[in-house]
C-alpha atoms as a PDB file:
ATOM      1  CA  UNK A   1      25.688 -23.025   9.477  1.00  0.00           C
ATOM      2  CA  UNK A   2      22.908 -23.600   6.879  1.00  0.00           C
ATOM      3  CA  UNK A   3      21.038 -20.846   5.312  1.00  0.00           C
ATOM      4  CA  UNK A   4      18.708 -20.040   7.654  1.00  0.00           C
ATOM      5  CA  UNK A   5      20.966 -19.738  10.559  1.00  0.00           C
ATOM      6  CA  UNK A   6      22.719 -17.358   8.808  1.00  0.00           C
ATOM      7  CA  UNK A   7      19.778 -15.646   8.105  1.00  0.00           C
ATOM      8  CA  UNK A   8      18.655 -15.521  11.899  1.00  0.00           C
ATOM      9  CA  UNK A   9      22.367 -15.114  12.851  1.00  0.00           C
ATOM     10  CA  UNK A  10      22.723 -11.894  11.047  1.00  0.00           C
ATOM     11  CA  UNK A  11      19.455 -10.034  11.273  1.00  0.00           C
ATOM     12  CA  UNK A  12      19.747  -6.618  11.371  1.00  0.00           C
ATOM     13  CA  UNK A  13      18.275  -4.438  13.841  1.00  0.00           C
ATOM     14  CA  UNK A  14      15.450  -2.352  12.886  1.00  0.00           C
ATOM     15  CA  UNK A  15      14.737   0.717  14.118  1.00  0.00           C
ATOM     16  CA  UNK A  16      11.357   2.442  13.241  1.00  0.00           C
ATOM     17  CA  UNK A  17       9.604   5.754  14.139  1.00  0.00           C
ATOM     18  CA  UNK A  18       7.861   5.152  17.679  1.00  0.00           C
ATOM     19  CA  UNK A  19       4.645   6.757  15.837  1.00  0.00           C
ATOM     20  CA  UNK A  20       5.340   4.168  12.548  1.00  0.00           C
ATOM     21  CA  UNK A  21       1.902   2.868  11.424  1.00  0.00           C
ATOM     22  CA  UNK A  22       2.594   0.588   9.332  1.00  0.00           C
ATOM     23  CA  UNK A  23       4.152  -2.827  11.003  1.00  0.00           C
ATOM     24  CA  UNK A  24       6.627  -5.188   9.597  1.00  0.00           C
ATOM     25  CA  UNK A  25       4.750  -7.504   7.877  1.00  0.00           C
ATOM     26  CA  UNK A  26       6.893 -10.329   6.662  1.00  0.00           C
ATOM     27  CA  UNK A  27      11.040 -10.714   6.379  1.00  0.00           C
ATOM     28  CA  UNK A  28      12.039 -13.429   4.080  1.00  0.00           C
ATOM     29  CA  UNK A  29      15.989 -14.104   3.155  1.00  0.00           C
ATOM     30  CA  UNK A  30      18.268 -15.978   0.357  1.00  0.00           C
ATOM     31  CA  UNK A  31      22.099 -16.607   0.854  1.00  0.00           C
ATOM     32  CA  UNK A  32      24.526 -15.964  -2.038  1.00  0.00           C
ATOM     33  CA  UNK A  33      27.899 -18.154  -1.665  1.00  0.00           C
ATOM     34  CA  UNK A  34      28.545 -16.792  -5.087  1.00  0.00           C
ATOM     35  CA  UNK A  35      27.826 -13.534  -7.140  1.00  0.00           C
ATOM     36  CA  UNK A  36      24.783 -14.030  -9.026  1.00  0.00           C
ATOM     37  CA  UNK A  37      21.975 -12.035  -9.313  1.00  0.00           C
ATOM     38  CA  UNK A  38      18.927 -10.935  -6.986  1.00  0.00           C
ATOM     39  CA  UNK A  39      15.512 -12.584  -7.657  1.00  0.00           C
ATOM     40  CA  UNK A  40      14.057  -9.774  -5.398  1.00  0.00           C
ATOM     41  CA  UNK A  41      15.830  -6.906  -6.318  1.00  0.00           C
ATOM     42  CA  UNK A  42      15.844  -6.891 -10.022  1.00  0.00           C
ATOM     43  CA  UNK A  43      18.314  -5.490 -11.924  1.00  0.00           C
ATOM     44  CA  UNK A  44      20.949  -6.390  -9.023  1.00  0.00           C
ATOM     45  CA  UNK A  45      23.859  -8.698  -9.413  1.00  0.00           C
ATOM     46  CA  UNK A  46      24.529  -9.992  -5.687  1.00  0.00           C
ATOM     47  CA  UNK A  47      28.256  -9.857  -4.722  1.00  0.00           C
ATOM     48  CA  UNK A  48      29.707 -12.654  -2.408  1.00  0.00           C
ATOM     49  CA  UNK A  49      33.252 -12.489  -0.996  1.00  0.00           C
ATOM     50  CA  UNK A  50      35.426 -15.655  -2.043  1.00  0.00           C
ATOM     51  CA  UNK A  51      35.468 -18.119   1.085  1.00  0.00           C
ATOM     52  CA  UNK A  52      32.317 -16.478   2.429  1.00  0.00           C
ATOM     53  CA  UNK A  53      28.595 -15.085   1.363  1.00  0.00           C
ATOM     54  CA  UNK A  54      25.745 -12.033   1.176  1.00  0.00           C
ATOM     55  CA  UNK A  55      22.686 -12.585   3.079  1.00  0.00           C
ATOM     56  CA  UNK A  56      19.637 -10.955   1.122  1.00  0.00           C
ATOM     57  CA  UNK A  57      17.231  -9.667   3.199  1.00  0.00           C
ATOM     58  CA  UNK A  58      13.975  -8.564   1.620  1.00  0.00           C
ATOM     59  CA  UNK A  59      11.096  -7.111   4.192  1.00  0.00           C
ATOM     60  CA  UNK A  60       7.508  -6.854   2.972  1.00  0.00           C
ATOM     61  CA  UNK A  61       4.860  -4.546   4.619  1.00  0.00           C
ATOM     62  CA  UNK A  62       1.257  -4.476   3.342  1.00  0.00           C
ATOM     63  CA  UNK A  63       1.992  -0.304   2.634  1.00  0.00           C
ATOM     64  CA  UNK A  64       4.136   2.289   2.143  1.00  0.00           C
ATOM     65  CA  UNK A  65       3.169   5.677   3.109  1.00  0.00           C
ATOM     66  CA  UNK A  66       1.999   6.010  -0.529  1.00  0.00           C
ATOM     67  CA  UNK A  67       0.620   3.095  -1.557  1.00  0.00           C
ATOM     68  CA  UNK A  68      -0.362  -0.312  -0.684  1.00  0.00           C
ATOM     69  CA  UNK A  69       2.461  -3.411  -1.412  1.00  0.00           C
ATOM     70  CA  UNK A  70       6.103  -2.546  -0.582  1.00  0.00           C
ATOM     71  CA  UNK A  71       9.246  -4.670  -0.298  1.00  0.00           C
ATOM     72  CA  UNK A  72      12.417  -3.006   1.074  1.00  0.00           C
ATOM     73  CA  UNK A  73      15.800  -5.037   1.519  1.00  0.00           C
ATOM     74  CA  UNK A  74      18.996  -5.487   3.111  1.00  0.00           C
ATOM     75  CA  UNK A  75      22.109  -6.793   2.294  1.00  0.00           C
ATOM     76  CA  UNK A  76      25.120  -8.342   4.594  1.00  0.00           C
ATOM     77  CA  UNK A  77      28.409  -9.290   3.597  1.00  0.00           C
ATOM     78  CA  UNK A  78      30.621 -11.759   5.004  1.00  0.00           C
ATOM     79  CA  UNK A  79      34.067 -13.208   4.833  1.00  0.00           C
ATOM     80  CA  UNK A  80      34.962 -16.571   5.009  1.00  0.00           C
ATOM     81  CA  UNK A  81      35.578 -16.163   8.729  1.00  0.00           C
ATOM     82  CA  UNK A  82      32.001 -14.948   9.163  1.00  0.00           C
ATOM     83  CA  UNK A  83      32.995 -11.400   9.831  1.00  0.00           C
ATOM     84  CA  UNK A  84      30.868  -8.427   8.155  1.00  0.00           C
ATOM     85  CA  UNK A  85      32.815  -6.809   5.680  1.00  0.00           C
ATOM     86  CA  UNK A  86      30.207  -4.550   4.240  1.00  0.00           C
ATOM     87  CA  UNK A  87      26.252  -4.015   4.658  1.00  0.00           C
ATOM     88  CA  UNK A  88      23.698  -2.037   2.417  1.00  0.00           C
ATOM     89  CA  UNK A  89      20.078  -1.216   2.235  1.00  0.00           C
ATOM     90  CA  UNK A  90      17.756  -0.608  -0.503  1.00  0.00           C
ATOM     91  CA  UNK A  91      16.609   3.318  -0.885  1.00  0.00           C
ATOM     92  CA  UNK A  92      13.970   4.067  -3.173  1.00  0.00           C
ATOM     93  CA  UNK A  93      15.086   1.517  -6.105  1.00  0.00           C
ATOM     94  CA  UNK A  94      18.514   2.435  -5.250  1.00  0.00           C
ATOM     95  CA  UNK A  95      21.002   1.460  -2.222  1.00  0.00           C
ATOM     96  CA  UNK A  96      23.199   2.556   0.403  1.00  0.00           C
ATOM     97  CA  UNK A  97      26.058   2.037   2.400  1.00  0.00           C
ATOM     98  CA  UNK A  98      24.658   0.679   5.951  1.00  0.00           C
ATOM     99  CA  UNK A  99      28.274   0.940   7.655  1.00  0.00           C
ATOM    100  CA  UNK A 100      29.389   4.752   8.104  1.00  0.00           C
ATOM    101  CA  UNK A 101      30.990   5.124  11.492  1.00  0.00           C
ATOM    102  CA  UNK A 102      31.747   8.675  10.692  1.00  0.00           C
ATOM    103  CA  UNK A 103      28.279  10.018  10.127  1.00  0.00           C
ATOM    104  CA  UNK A 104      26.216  10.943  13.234  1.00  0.00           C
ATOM    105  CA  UNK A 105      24.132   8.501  14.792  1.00  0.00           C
ATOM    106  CA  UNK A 106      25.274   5.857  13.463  1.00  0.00           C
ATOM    107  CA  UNK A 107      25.680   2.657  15.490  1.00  0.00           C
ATOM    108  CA  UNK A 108      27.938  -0.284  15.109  1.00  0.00           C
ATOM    109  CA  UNK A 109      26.618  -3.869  14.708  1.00  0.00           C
ATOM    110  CA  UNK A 110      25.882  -5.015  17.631  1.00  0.00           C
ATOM    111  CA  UNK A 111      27.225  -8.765  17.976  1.00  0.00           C
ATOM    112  CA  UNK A 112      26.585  -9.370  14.514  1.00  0.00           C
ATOM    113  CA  UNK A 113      23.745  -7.751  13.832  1.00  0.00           C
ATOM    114  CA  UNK A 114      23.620  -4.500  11.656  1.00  0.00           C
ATOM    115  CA  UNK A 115      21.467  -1.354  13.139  1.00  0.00           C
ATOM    116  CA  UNK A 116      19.254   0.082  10.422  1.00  0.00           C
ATOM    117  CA  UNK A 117      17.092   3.010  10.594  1.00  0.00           C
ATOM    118  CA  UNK A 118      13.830   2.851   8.663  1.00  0.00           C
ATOM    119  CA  UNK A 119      12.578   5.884   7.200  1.00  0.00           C
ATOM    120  CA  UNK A 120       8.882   6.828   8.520  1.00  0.00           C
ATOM    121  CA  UNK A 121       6.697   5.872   6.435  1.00  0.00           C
ATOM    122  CA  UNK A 122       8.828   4.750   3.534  1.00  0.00           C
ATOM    123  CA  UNK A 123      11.123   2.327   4.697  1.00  0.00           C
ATOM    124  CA  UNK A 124      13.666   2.522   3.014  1.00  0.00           C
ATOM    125  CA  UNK A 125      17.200   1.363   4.986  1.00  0.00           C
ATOM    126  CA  UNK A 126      19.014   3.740   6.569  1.00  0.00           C
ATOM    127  CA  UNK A 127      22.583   4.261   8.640  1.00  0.00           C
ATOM    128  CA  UNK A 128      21.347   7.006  10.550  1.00  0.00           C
ATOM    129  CA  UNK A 129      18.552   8.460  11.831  1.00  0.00           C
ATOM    130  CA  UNK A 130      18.763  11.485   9.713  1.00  0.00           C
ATOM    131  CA  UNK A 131      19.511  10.121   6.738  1.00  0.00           C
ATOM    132  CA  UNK A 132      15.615   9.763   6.605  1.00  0.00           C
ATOM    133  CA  UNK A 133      15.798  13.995   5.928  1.00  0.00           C
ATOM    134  CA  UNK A 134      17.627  13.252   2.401  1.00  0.00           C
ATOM    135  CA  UNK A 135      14.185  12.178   0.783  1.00  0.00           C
ATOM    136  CA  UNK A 136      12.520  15.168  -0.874  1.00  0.00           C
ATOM    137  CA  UNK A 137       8.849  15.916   1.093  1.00  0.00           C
ATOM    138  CA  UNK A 138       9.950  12.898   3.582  1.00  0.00           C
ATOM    139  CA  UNK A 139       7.778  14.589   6.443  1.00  0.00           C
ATOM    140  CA  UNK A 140       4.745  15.668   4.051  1.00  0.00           C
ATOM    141  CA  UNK A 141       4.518  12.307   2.394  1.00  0.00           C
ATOM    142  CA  UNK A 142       3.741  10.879   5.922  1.00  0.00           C
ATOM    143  CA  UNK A 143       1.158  13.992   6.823  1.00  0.00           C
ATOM    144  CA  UNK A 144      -0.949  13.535   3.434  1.00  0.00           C
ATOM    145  CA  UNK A 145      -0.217   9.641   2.960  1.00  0.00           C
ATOM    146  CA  UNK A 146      -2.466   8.309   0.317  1.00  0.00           C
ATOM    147  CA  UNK A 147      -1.900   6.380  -2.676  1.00  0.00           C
ATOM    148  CA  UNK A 148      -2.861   3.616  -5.414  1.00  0.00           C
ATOM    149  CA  UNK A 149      -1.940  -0.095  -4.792  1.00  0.00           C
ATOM    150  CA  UNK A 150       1.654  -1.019  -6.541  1.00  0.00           C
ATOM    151  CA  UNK A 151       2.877  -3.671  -8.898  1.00  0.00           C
ATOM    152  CA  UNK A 152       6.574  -4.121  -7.651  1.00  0.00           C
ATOM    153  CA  UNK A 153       8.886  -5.342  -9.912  1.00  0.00           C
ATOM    154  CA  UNK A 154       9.046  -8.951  -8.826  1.00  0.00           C
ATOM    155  CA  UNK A 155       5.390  -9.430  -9.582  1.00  0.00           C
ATOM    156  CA  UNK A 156       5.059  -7.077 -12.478  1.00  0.00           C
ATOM    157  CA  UNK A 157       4.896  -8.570 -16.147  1.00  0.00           C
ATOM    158  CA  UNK A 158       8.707  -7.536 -16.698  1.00  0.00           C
ATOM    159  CA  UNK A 159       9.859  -9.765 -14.017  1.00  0.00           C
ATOM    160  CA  UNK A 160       7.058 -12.238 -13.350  1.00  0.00           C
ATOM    161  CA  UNK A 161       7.844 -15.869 -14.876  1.00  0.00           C
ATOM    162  CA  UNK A 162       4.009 -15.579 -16.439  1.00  0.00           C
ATOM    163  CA  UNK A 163       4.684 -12.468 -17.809  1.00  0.00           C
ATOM    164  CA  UNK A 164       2.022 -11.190 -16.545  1.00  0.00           C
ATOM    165  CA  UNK A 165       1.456  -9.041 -13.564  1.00  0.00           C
ATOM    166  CA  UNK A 166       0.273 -11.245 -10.316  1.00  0.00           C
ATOM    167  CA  UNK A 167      -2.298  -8.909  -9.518  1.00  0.00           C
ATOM    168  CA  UNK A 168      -4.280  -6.771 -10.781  1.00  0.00           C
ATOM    169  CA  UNK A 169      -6.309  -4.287  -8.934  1.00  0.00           C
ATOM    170  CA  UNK A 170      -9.132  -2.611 -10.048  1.00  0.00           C
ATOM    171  CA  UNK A 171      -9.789   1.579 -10.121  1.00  0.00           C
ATOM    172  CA  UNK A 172     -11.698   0.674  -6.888  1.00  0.00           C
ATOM    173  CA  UNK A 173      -9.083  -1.161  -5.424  1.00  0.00           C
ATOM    174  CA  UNK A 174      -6.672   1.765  -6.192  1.00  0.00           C
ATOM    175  CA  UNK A 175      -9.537   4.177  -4.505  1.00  0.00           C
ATOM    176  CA  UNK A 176      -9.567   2.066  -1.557  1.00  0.00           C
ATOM    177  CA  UNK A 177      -6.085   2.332  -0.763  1.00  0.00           C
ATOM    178  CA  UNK A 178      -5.582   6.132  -1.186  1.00  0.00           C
ATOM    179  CA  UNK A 179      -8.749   6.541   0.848  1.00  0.00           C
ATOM    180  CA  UNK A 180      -7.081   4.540   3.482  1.00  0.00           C
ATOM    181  CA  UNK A 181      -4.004   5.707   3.746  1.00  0.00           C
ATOM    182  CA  UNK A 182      -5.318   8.871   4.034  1.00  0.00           C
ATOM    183  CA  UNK A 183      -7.761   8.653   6.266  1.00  0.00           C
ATOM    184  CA  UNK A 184      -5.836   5.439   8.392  1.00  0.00           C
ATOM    185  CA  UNK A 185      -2.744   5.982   8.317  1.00  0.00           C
ATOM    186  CA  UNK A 186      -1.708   9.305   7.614  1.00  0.00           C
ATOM    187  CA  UNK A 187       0.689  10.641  10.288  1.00  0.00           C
ATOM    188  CA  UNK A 188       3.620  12.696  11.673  1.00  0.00           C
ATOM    189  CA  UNK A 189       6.873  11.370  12.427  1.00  0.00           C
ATOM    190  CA  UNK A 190       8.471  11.864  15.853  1.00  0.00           C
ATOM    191  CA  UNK A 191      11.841  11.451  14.776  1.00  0.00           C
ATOM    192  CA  UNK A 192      12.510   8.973  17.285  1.00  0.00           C
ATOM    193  CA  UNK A 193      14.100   5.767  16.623  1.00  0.00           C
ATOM    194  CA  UNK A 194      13.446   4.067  19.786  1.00  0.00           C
ATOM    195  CA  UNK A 195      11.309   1.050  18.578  1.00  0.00           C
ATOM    196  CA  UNK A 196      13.426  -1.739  17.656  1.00  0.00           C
ATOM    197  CA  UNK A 197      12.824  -4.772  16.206  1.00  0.00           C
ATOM    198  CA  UNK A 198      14.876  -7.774  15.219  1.00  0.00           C
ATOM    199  CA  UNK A 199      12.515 -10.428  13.158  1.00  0.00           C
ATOM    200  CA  UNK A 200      12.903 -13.646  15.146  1.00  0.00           C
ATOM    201  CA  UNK A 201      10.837 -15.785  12.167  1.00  0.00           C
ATOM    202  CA  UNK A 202      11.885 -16.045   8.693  1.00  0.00           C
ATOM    203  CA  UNK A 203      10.983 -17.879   5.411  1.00  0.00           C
ATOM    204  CA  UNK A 204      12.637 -18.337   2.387  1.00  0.00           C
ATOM    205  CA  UNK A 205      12.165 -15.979  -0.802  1.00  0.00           C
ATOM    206  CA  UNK A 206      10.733 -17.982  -2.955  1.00  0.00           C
ATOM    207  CA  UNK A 207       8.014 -18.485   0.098  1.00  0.00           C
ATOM    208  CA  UNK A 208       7.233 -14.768   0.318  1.00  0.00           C
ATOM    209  CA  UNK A 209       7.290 -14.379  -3.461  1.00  0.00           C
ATOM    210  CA  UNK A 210       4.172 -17.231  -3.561  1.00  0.00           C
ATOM    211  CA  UNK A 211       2.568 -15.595  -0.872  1.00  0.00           C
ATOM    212  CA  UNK A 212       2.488 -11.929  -1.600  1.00  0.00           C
ATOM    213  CA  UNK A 213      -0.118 -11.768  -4.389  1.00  0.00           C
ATOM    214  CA  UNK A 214      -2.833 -13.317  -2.154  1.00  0.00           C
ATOM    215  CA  UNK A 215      -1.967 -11.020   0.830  1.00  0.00           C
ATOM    216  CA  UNK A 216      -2.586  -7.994  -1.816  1.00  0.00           C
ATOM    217  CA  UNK A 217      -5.632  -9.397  -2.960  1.00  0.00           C
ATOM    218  CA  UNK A 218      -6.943 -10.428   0.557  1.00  0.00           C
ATOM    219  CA  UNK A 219      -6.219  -6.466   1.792  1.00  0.00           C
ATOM    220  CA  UNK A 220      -7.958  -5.243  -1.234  1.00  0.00           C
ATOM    221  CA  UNK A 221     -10.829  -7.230  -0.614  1.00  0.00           C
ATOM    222  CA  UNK A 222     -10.598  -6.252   3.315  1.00  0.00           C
ATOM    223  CA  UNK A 223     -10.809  -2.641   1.837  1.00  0.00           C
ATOM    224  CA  UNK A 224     -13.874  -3.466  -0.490  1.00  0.00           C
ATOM    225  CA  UNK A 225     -15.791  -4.938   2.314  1.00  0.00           C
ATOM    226  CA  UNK A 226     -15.033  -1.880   5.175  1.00  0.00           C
ATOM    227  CA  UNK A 227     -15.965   1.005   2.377  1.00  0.00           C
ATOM    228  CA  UNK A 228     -19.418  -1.221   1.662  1.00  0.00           C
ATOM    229  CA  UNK A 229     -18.154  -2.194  -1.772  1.00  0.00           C
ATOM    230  CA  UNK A 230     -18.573  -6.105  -2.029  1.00  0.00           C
END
């Protein structure tokens, strides 16, 4: 297979909050056939079973429930026979065993494909459904969203092969997006996991990567325009 059937032939499952208002914005991948480390994920050295490889997913949504820009991942291994041997997902800058058939709720993959649960509002990658209750304030942060936009790591000056941040938002542009995600998209989850989605549509990371800064500044701009601002 090349590298994006992989990709396509092991996309997880997502399951989000029926009452999730925030959409899946873009899912981008890169294959490891060797250990080396994440692009995406900073600070991440990618392991890759000998014989076989780690699909790195990385899924972009235009906000988190606390600020505008996020980028959440996922992360399938494989043997050299193509059979999952492990799966994790990112959790707030950290990450997490995806495959726990003792916990409750969880579900097996499903022909290849790993189920995740997405916590409301945050996204971060989840076995279960109630894993989502391990966050501190997981419910309130949804209830009183609101926050400034983010510089993730891949685009701040740290990371960036400028070394510079790749955008820069102004005070207003931080205004906008609290105001909006307060007043927008502010919400309570329902605890149900019954919306599913399994991206059908994928591009490489290095595509996403080029593409995120003008999304950001395109949004902020949306924002400027809407609160009479330009």
């Amino acid at each position: 297979m090349t590298d994006l059937e992989l990709a396509l032939r092991y996309m997880p499952i997502l399951h989000f909050d029926a009452l999730e208002p925030v959409a899946l914005h873009t899912t981008a991948y890169t294959v490891f056939h060797t250990g080396a480390p994440s692009v995406s994920f900073p600070g991440r050295k990618i392991p890759a079973l000998e014989g076989g490889c780690t699909i790195e997913y990385a899924f972009f949504y235009l906000y988190d429930i606390e600020h505008m820009y996020d980028l959440e991942h996922a992360w399938i291994m494989l043997d050299a026979q193509g059979e999952i041997r492990d799966a994790q997902g990112s959790f707030h800058g950290k990450y997490l065993n995806l495959l726990v058939p003792e916990m409750a709720g969880y579900l097996p993959p499903e022909n290849g494909h790993v189920h995740v649960f997405v916590q409301p509002g945050k996204h971060a990658m989840l076995a279960t459904p109630c894993m989502t209750m391990l966050f501190p304030g997981w419910k309130q942060c949804c209830e009183e969203a609101g926050g400034p936009v983010l510089i993730g790591n891949p685009f701040s000056a740290r990371f960036s092969p400028t070394g510079k941040d790749l955008f820069v938002p102004t005070a207003q542009d931080d205004a906008n997006s609290i105001r909006f995600l307060h007043e927008e998209l502010s919400f309570v989850p329902s605890m149900d996991f019954s919306h599913t989605v399994k991206p059908q549509e994928v591009m490489t990371w290095q595509e996403l990567y080029d593409l995120i800064p003008g999304w950001i500044a395109q949004e902020c701009a949306r924002l400027r325009e809407r609160y009479g601002e330009v």
